[in-house]
Every structure is written in structure tokens, then in C-alpha cells.
N, C-alpha and C. Protein backbone atom coordinates (compact mmCIF):
# COMPACT_ATOMS: atom_id res chain seq x y z
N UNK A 1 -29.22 -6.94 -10.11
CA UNK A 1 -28.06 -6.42 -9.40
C UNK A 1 -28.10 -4.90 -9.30
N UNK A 2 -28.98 -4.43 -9.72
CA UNK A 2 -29.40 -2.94 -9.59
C UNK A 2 -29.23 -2.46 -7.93
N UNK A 3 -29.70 -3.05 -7.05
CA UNK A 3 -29.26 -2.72 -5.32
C UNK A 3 -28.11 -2.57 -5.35
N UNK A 4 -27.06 -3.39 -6.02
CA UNK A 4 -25.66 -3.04 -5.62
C UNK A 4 -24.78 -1.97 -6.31
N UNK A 5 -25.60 -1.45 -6.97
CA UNK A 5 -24.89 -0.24 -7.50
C UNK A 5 -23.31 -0.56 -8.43
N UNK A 6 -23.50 -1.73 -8.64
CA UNK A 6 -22.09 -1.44 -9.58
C UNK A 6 -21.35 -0.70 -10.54
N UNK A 7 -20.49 -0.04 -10.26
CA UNK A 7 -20.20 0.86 -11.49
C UNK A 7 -18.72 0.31 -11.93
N UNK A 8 -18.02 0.75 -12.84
CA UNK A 8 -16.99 0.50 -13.34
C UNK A 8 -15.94 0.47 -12.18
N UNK A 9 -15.87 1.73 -11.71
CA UNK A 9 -14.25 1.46 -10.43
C UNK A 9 -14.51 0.02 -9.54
N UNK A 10 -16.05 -0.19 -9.30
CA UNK A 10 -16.23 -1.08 -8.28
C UNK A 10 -15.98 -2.67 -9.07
N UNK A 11 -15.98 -2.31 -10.51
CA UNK A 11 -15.54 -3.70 -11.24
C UNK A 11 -14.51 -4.08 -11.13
N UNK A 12 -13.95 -2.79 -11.33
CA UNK A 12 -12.20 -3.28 -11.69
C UNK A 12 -11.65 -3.50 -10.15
N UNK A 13 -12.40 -2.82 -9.09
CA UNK A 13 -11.48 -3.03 -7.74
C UNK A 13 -11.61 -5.03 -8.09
N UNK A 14 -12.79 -5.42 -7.99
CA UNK A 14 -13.26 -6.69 -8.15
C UNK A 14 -12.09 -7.66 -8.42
N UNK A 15 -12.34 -7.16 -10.30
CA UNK A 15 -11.27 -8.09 -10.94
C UNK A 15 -9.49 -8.08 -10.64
N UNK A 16 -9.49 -6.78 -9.79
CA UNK A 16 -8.10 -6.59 -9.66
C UNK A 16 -7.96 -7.69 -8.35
N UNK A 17 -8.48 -7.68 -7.64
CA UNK A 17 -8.36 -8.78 -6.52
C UNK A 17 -8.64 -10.10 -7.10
N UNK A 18 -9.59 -10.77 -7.58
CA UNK A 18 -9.60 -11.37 -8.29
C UNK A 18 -8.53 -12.21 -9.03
N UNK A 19 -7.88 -11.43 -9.62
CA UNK A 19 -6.24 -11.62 -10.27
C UNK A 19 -5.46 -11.75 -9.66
N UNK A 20 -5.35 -10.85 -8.28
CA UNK A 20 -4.43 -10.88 -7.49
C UNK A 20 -4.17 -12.43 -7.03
N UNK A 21 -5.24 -12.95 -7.08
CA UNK A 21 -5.36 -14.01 -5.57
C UNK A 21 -5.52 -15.13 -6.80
N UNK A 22 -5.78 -15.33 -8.02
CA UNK A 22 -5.14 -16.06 -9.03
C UNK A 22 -3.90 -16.15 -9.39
N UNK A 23 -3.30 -14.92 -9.46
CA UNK A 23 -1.85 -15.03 -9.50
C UNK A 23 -1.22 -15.61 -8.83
N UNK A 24 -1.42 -15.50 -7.31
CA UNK A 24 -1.23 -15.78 -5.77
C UNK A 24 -1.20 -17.27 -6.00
N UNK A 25 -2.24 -18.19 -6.36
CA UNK A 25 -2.30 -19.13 -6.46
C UNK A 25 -1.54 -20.13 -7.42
N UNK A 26 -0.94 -19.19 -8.77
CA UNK A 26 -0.26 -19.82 -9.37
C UNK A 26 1.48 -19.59 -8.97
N UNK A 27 1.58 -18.87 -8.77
CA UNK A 27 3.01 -18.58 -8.01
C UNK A 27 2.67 -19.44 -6.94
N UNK A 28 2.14 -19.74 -6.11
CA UNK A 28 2.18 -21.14 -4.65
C UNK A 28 2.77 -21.94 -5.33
N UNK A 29 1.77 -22.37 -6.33
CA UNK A 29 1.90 -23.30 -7.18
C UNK A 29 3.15 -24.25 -7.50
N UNK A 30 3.57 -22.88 -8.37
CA UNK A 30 4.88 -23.46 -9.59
C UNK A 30 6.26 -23.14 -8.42
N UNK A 31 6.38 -22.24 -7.42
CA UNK A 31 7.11 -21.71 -6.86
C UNK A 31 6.83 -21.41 -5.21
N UNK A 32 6.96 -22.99 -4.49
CA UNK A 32 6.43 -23.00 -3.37
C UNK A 32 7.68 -21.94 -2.61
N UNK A 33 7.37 -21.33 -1.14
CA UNK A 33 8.12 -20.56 -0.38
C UNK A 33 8.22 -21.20 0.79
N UNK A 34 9.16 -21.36 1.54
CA UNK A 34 9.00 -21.18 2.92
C UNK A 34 8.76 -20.03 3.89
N UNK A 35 8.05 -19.45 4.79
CA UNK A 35 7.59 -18.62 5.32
C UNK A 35 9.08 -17.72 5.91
N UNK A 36 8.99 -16.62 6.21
CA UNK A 36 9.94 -15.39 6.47
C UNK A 36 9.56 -14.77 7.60
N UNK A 37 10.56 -14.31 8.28
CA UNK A 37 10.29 -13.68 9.73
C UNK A 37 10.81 -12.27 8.98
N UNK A 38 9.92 -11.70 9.45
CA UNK A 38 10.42 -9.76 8.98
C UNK A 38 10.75 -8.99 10.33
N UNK A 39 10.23 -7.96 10.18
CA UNK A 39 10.28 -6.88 11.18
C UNK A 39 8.86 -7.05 12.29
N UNK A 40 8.09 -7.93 11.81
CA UNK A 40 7.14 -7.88 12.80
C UNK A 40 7.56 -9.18 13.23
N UNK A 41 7.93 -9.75 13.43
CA UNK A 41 8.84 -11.11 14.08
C UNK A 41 7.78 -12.05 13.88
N UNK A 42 7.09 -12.48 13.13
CA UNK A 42 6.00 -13.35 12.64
C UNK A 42 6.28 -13.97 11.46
N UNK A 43 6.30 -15.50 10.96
CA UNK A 43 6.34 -15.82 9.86
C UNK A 43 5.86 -15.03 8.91
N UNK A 44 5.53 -15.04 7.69
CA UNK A 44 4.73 -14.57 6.89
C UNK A 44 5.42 -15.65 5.62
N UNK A 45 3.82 -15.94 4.40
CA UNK A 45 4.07 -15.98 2.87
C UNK A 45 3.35 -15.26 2.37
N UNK A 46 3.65 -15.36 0.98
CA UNK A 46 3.38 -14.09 -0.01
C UNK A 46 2.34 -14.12 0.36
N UNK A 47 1.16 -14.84 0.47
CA UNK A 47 -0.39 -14.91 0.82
C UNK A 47 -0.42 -13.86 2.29
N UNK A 48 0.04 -14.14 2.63
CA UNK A 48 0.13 -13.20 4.59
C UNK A 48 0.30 -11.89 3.96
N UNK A 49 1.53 -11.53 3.31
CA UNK A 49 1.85 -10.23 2.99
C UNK A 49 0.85 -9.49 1.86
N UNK A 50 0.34 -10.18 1.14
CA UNK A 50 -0.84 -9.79 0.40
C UNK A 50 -2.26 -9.54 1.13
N UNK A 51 -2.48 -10.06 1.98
CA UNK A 51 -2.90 -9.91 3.22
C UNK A 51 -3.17 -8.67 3.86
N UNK A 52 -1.98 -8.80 3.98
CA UNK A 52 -1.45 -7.41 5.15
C UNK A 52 -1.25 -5.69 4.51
N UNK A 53 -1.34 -6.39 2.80
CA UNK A 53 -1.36 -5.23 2.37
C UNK A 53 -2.57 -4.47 1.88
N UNK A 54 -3.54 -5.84 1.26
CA UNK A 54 -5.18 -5.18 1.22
C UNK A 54 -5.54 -4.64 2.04
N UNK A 55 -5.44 -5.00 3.56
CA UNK A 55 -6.46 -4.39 4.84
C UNK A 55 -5.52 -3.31 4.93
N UNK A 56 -4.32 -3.31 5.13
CA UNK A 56 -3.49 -1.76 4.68
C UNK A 56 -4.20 -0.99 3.92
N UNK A 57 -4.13 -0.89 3.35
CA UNK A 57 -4.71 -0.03 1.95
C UNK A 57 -5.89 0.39 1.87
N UNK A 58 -6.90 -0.62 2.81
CA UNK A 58 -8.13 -0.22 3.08
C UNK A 58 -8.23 0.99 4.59
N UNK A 59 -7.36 0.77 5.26
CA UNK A 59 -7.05 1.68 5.99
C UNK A 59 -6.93 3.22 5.73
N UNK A 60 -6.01 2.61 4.80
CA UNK A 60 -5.11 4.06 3.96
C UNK A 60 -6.24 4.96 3.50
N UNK A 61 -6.83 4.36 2.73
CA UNK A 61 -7.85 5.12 1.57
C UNK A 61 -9.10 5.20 2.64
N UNK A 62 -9.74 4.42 3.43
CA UNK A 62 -10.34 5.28 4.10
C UNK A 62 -9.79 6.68 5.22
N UNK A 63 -8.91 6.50 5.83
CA UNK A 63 -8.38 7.49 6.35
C UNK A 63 -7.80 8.98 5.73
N UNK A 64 -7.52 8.06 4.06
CA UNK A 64 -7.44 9.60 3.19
C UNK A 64 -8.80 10.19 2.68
N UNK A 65 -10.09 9.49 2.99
CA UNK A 65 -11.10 9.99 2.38
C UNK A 65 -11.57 10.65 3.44
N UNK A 66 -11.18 10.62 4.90
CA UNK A 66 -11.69 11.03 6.02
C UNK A 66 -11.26 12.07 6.30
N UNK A 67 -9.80 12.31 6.22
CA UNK A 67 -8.87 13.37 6.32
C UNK A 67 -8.85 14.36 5.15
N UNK A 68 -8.74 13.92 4.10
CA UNK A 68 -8.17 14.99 2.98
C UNK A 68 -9.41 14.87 1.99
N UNK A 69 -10.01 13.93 1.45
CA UNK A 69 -11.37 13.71 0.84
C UNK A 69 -11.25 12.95 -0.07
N UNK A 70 -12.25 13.02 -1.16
CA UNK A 70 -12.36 12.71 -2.80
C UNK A 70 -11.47 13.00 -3.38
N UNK A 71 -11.33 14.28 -3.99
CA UNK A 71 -10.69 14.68 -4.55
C UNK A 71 -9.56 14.42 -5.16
N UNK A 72 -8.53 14.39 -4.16
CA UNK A 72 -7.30 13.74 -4.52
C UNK A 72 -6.92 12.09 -4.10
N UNK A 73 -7.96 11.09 -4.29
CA UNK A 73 -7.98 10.02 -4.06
C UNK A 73 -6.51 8.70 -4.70
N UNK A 74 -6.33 9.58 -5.84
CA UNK A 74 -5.21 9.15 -6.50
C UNK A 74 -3.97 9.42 -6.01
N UNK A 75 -3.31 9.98 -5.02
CA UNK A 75 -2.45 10.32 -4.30
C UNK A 75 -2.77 9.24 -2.84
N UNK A 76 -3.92 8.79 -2.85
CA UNK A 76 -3.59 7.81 -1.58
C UNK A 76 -3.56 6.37 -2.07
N UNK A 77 -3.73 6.01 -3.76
CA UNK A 77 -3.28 5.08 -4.20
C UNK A 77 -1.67 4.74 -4.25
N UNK A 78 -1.23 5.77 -4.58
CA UNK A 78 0.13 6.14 -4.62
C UNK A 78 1.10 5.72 -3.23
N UNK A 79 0.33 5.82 -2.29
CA UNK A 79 0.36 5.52 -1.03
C UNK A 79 0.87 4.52 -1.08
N UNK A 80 -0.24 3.45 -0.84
CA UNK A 80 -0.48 2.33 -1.12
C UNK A 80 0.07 1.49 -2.09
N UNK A 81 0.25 2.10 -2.69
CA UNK A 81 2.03 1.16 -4.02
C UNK A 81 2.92 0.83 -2.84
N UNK A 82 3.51 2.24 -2.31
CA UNK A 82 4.46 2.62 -1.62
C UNK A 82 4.50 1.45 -0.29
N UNK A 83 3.05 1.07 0.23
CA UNK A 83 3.09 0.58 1.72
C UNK A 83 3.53 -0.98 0.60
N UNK A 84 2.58 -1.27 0.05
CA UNK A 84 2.37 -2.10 -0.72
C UNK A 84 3.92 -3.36 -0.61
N UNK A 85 4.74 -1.86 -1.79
CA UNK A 85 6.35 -2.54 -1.58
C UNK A 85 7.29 -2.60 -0.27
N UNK A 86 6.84 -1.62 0.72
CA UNK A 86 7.35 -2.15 2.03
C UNK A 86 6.92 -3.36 2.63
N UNK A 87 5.73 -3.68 2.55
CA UNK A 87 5.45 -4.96 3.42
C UNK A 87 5.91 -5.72 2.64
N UNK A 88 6.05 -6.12 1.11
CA UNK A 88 6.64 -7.40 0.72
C UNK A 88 7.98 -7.36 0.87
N UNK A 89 8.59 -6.21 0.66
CA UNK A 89 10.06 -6.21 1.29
C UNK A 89 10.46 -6.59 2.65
N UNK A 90 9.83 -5.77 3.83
CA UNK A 90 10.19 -6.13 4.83
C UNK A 90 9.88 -6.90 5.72
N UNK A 91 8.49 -7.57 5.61
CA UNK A 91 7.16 -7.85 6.54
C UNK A 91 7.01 -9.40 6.37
């Protein structure tokens, strides 16, 4: 696995998704939903909005690495909390 360069951040992004989408699965689970119309006038479940918030976020953080850089990479996580709790709130 030496080609893929793994280092620690790239683990934990891993396992953090990972968890996510285990969690995801046990909340379906024990605590089924019926789907929600938000502000984008589209059903959505927690799975959609989890969804909508990874490829968010991947947005985010590339556009902050494009715009502003490295550096302060932790300020576009911060972001991303932020979008994070809007889309499950409103979306």
C-alpha cells in the first residue's frame, strides 16, 4: 500500500466516514424516518442529507484550498460544521 500514500489525516478522514455511514445505518435501523421536504423542495432522509453534506464539504475545502490555501485549513472545517448543521436542519 506504499502507492497510496497513506498517512494519518487520510486514516482518520477514512474511519470518520466509515462511522458515519455505520451510525447512519444503525439509526435507519432502530429509528426508521419518513422523508422531509426542505427548502430545496425535494424529499430528503438522513442518508440524502448526509449526502449532501459530504459532497458539500468537499466543495468547501477544495475551494478553500484554492482560494485561501493550506494554511488555515482548519477554518474551512469550521465551515463545514456550520454547512453541515444547516442542511440537516433545513434541507
Amino acid at each position: 500500500m506504499d502507492w497510496m500514500a497513506w498517512t494519518w489525516p487520510t486514516a482518520i478522514f477514512f474511519m470518520v466516514i466509515a462511522s458515519l455511514l455505520i451510525l447512519f445505518t444503525i439509526l435507519a435501523i432502530k429509528f426508521p424516518e419518513t422523508p422531509r421536504t426542505g427548502i430545496l423542495r425535494i424529499e430528503t432522509t438522513r442518508g440524502d442529507r448526509l449526502f449532501i453534506t459530504l459532497l458539500g464539504s468537499a466543495f468547501i475545502n477544495l475551494a478553500w484550498l484554492g482560494l485561501v490555501g493550506p494554511d488555515t485549513q482548519l477554518y474551512a472545517l469550521i465551515v463545514c460544521l456550520v454547512y453541515a448543521a444547516a442542511v440537516f436542519r433545513w434541507v
